[in-house]
C-alpha atoms as a PDB file:
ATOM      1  CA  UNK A   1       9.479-153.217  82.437  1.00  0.00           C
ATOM      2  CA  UNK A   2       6.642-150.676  82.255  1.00  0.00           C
ATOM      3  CA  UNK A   3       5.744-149.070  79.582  1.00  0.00           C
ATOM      4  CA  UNK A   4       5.949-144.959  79.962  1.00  0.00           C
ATOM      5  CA  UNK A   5       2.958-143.176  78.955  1.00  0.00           C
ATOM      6  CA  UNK A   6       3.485-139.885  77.293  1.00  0.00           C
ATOM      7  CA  UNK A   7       3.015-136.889  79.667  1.00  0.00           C
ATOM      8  CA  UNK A   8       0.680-134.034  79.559  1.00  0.00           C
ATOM      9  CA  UNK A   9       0.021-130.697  79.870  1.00  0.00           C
ATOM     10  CA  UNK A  10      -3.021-128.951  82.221  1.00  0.00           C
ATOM     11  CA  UNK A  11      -3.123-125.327  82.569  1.00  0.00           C
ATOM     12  CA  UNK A  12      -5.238-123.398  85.055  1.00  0.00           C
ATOM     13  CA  UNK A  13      -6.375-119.831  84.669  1.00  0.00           C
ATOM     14  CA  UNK A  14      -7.137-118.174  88.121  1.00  0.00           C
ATOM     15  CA  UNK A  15      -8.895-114.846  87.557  1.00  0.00           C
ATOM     16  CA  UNK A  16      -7.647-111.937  89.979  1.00  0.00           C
ATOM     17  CA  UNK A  17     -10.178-110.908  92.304  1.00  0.00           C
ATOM     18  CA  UNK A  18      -9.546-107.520  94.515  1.00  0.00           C
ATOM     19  CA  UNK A  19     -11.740-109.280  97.341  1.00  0.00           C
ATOM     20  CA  UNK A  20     -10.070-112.127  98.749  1.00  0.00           C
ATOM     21  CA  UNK A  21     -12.516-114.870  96.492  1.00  0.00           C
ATOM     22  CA  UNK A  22     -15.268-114.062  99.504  1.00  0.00           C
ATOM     23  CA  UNK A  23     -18.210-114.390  97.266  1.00  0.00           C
ATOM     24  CA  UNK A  24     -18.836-111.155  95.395  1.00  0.00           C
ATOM     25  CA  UNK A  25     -17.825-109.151  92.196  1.00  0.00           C
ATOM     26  CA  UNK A  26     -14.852-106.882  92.342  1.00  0.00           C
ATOM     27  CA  UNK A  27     -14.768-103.823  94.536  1.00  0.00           C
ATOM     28  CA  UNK A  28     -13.236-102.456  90.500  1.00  0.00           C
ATOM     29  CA  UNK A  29     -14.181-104.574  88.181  1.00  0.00           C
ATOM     30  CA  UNK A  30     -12.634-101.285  86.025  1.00  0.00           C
ATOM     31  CA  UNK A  31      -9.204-102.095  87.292  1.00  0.00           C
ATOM     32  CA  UNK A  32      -8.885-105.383  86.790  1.00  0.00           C
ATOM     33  CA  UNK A  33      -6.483-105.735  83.955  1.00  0.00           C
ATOM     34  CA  UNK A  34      -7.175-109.807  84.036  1.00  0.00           C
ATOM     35  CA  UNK A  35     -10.277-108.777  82.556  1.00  0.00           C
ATOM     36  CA  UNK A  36      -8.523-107.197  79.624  1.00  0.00           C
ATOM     37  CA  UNK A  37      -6.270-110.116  78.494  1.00  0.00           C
ATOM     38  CA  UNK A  38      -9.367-112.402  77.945  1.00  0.00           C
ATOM     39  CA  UNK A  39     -11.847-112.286  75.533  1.00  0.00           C
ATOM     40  CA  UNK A  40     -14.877-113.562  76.246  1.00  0.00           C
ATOM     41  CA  UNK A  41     -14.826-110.791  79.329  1.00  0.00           C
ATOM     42  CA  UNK A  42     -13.644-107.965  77.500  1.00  0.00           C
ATOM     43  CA  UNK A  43     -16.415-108.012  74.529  1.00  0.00           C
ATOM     44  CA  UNK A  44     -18.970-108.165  77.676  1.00  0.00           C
ATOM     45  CA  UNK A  45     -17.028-105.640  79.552  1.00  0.00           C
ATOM     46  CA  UNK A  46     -18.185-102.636  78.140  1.00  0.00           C
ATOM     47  CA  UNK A  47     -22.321-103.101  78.756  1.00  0.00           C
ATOM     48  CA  UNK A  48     -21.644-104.491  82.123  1.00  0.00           C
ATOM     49  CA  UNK A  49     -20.213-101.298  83.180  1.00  0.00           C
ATOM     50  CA  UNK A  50     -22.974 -99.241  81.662  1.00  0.00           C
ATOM     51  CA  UNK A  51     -25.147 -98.783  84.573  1.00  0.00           C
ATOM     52  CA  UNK A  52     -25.115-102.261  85.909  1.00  0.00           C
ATOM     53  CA  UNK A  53     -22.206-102.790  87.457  1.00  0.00           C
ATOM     54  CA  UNK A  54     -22.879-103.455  90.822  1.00  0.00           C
ATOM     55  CA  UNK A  55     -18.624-103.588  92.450  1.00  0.00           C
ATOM     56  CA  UNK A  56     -18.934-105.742  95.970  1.00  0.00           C
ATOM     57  CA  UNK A  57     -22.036-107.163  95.805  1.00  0.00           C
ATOM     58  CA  UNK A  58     -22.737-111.127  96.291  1.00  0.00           C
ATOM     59  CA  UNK A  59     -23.095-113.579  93.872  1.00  0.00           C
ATOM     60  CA  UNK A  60     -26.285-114.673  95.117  1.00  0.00           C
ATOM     61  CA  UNK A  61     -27.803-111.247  95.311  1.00  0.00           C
ATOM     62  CA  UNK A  62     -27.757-110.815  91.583  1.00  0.00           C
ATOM     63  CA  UNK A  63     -30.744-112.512  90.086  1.00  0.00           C
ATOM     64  CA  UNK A  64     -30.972-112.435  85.920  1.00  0.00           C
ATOM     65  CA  UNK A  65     -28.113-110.174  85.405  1.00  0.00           C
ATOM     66  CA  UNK A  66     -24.586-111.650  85.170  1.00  0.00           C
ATOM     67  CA  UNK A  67     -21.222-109.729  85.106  1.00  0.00           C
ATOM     68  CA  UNK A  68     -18.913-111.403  82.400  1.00  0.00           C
ATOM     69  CA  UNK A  69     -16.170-112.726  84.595  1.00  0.00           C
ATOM     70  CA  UNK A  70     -19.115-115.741  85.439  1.00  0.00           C
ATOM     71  CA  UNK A  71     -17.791-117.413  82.190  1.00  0.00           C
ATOM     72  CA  UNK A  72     -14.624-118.069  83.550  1.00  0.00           C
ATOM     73  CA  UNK A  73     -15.646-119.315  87.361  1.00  0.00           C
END
């Protein structure tokens, strides 16, 4: 007889995106509420939305400047 191995658990967050995952930052990065229930976006939140928010524009277009969500892709 085999002997059963004990099982385990994998969760998976999936971040909400108002774009339809096409490559770019939120048309509102303001109202995403997934953004509020995690951390590590939240505390960077705040100084991405001070004048560098940039909602809808591609990945690849940014260059040194990162919105906080990256942390979590």
């Amino acid at each position: 007889m085999e002997k059963l191995k004990p099982f385990k658990h994998l969760s998976v967050r999936a971040a909400w995106h108002d774009n339809q995952w096409n490559g770019t930052i939120c048309r509102s990065p303001s109202q995403n509420t997934y953004c509020l229930s995690l951390p590590r976006i939240y505390e960077g939140k705040e100084q991405w939305e001070d004048g560098e928010n940039i909602p809808g524009c591609h990945w690849s277009d940014l260059k040194d400047r990162r919105p906080p969500c990256q942390a979590e892709w």
